[in-house]
Protein backbone atom coordinates (compact mmCIF):
# COMPACT_ATOMS: atom_id res chain seq x y z
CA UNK A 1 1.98 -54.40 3.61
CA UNK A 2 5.40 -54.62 2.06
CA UNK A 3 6.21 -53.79 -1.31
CA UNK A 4 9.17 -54.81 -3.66
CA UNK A 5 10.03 -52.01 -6.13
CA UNK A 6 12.80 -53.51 -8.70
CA UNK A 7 14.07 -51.78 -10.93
CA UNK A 8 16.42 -51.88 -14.24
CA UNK A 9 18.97 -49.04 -15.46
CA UNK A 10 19.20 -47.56 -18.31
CA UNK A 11 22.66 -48.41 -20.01
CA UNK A 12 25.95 -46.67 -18.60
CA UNK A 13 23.93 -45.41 -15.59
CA UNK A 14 26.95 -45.03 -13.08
CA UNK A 15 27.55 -41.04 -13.90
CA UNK A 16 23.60 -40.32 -13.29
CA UNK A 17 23.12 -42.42 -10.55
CA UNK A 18 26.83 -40.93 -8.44
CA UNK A 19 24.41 -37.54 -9.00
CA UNK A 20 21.40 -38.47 -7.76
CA UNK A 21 22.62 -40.87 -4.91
CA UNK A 22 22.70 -38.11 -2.19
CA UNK A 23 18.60 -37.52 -2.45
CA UNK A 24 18.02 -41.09 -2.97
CA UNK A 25 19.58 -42.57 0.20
CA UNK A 26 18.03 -39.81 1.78
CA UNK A 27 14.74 -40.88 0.92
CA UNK A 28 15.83 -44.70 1.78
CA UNK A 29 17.49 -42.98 5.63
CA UNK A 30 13.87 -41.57 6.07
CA UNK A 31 11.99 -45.11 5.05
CA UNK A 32 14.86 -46.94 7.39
CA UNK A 33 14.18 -43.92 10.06
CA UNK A 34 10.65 -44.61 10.37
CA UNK A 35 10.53 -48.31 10.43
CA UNK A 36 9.55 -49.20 6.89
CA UNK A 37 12.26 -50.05 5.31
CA UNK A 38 13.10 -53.65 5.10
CA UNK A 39 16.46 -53.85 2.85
CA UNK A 40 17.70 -51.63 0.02
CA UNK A 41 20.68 -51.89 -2.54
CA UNK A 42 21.53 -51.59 -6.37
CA UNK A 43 22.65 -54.82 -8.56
CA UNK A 44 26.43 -54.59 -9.82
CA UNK A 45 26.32 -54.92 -13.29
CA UNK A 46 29.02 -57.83 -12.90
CA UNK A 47 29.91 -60.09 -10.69
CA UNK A 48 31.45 -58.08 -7.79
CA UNK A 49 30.56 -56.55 -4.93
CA UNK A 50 32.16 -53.21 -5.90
CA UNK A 51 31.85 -53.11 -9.63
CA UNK A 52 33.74 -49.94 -10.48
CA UNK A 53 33.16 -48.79 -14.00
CA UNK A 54 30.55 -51.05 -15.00
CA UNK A 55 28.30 -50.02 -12.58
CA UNK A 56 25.07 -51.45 -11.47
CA UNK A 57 21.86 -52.90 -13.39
CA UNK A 58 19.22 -51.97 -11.21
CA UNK A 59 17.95 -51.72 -7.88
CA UNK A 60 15.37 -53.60 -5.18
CA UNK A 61 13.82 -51.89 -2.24
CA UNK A 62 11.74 -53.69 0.07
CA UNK A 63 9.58 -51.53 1.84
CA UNK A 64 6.28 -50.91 3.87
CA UNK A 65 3.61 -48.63 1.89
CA UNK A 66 -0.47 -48.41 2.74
CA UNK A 67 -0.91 -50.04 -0.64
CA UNK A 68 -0.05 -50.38 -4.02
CA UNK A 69 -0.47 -46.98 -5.21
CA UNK A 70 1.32 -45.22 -2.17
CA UNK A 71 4.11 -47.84 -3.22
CA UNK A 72 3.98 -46.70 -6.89
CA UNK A 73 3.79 -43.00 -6.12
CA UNK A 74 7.11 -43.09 -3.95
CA UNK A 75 8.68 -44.92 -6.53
CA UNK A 76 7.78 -42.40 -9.38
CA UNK A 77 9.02 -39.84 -7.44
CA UNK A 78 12.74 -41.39 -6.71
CA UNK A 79 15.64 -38.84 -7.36
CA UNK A 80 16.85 -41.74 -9.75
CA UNK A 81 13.80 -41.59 -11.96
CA UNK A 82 14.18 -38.09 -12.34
CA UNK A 83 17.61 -38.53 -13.29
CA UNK A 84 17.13 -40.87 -15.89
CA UNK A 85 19.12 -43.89 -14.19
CA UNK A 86 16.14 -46.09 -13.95
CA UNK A 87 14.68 -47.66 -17.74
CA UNK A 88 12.10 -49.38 -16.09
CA UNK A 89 10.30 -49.87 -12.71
CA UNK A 90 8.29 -52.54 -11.08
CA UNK A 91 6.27 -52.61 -7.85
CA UNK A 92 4.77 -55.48 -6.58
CA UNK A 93 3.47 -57.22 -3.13
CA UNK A 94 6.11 -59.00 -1.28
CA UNK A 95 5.40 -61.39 1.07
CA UNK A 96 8.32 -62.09 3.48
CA UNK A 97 8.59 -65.29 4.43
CA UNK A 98 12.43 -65.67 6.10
CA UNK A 99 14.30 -64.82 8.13
């Protein structure tokens, strides 16, 4: 089943997350790699594709997981959680409907 993990950064994230980006595409290659991953990116924190210093607001990943808590548990153990970027995090069922 798919799963939609959202999630919200803490304020002035952009120095943690430039750390931490490295292992967390990797772990986003390795969902893509095996067929699971269904789209991935961070929200600009304004209103432009590449927001520069004011960095992002959060993050979506759509994703295939076994369940819930196999969502959950790769989502708790993100390189971005660890590194503080993330304030909160939500994972839910996502239904895809279109395309």
């Amino acid at each position: 089943m798919l799963y939609a993990i959202i999630s919200e950064d803490v304020k002035d994230s952009l120095e943690k997350r430039m750390s931490a980006r490295p292992d967390h595409l990797a772990r986003l290659e390795k969902l893509r790699d095996e067929g699971r991953l269904v789209l991935a990116g961070p929200h600009p924190a304004v209103d432009a594709e590449t927001p520069g210093d004011a960095g992002f607001s959060g993050s979506l990943v759509v994703a295939e997981f076994d369940d819930l808590e196999s969502a959950q548990s790769w989502a708790d153990a993100d390189p971005f959680v660890i590194a503080g970027v993330y304030s909160k995090v939500t994972v839910k069922p996502f239904k895809k409907v279109l395309p």
